[in-house]
C-alpha atoms as a PDB file:
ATOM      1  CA  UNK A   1       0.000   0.000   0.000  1.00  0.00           C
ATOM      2  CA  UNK A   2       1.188   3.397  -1.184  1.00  0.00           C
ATOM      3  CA  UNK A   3       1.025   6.425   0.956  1.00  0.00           C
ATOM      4  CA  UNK A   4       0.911  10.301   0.111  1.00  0.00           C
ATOM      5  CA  UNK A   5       1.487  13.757   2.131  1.00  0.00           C
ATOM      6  CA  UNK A   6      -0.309  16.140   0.838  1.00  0.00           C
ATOM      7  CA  UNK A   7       0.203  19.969   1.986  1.00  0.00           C
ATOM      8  CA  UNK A   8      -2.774  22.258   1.451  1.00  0.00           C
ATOM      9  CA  UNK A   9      -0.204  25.568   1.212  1.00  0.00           C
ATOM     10  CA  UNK A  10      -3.483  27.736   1.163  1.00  0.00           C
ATOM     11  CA  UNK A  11      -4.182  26.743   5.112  1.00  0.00           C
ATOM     12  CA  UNK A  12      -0.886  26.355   6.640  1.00  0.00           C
ATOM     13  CA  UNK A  13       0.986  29.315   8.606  1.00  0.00           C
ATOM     14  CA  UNK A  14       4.443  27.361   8.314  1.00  0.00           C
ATOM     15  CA  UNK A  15       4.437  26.617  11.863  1.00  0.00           C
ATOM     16  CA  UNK A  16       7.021  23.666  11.336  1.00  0.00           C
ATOM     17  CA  UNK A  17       5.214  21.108  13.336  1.00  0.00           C
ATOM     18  CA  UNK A  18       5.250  18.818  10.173  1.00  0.00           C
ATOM     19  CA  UNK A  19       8.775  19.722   9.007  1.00  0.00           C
ATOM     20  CA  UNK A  20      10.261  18.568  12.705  1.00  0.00           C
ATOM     21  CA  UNK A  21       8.380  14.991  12.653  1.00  0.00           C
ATOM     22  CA  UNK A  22       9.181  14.685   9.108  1.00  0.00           C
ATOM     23  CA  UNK A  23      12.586  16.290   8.807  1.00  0.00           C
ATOM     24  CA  UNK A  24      13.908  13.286   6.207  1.00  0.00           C
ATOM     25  CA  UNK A  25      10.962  13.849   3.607  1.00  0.00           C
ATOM     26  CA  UNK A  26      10.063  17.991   3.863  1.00  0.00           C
ATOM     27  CA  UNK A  27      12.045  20.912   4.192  1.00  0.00           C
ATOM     28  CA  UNK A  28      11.002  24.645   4.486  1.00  0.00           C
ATOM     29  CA  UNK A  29      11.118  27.581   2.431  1.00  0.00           C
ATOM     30  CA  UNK A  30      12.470  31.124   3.652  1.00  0.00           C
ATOM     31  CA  UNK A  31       9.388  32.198   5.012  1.00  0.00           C
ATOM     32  CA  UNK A  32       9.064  28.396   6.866  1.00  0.00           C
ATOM     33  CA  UNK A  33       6.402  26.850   4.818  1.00  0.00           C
ATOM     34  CA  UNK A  34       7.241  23.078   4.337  1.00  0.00           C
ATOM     35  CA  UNK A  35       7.449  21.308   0.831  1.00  0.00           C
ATOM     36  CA  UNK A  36       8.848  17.913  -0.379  1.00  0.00           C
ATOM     37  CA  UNK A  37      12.834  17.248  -0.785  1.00  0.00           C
ATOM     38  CA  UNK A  38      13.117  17.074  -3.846  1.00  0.00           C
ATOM     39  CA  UNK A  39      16.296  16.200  -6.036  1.00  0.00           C
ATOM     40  CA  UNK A  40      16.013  18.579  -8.390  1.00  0.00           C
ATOM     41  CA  UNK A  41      15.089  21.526  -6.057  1.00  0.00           C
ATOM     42  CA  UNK A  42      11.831  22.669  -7.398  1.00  0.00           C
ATOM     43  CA  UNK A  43       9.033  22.644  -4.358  1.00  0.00           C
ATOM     44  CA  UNK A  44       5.802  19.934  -3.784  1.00  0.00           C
ATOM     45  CA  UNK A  45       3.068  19.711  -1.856  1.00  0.00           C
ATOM     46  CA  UNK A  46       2.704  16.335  -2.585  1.00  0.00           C
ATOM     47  CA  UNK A  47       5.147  13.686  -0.515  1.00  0.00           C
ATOM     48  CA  UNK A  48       5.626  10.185  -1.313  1.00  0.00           C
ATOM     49  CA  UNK A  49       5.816   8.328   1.831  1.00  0.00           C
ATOM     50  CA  UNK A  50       8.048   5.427   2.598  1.00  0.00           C
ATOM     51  CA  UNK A  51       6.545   2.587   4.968  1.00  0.00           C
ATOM     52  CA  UNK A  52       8.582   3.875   8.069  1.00  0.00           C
ATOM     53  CA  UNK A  53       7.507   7.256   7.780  1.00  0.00           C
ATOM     54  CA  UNK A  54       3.789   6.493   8.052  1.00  0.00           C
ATOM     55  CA  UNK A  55       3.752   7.011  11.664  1.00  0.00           C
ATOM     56  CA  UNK A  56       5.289   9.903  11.937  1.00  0.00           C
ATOM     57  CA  UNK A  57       3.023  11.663   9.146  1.00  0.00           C
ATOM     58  CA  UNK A  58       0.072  10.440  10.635  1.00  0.00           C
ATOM     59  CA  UNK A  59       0.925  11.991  13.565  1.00  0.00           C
ATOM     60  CA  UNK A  60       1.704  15.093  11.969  1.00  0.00           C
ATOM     61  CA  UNK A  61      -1.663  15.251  10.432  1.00  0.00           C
ATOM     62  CA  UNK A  62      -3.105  15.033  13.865  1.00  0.00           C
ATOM     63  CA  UNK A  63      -0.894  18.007  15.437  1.00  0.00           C
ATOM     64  CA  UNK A  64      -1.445  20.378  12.574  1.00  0.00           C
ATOM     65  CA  UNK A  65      -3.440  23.033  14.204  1.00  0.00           C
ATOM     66  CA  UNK A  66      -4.822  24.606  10.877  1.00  0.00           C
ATOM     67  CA  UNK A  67      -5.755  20.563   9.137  1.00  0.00           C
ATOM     68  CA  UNK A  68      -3.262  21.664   6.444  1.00  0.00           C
ATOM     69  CA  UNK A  69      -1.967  17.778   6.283  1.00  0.00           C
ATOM     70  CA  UNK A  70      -3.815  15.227   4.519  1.00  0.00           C
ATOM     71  CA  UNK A  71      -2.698  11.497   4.364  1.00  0.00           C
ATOM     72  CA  UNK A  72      -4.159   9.793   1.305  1.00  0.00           C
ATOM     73  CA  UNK A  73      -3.639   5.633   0.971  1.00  0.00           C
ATOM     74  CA  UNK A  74      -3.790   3.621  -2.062  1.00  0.00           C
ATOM     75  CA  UNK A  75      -3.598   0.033  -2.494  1.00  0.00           C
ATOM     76  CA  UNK A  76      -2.200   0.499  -6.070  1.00  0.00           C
ATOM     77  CA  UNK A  77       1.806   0.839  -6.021  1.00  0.00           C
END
């Protein structure tokens, strides 16, 4: 089963509650908003989770105070 971060950039206040659980998989921009690591450099709001990381993102769904996290499942890999 596949899992996806998604960051609705229109409700979050780049508090960095997400960014500090998931400090492998996002990173922040200059003003502290959080977006995917991404090789090339360009930002996401979209992050492809590995299996160990599930825990941690669910939890940072739950702590978001503005529901700016959503975790979205598939069973299609």
């Amino acid at each position: 089963m596949s899992a996806e971060l998604e960051i609705d950039w229109t409700r979050c206040q780049g508090r960095g509650l997400c960014i500090e659980l998931l400090a492998a998989d996002l990173t922040s921009d200059p003003w502290g908003y959080p977006s995917a690591r991404r090789a090339d450099g360009h930002q996401s709001g979209t992050v492809i989770l590995a299996e160990d990381q599930r825990e941690a993102a669910n939890e940072a769904v739950k702590m978001c105070p503005l529901s700016a996290l959503k975790l979205r499942t598939s069973a299609h890999q």
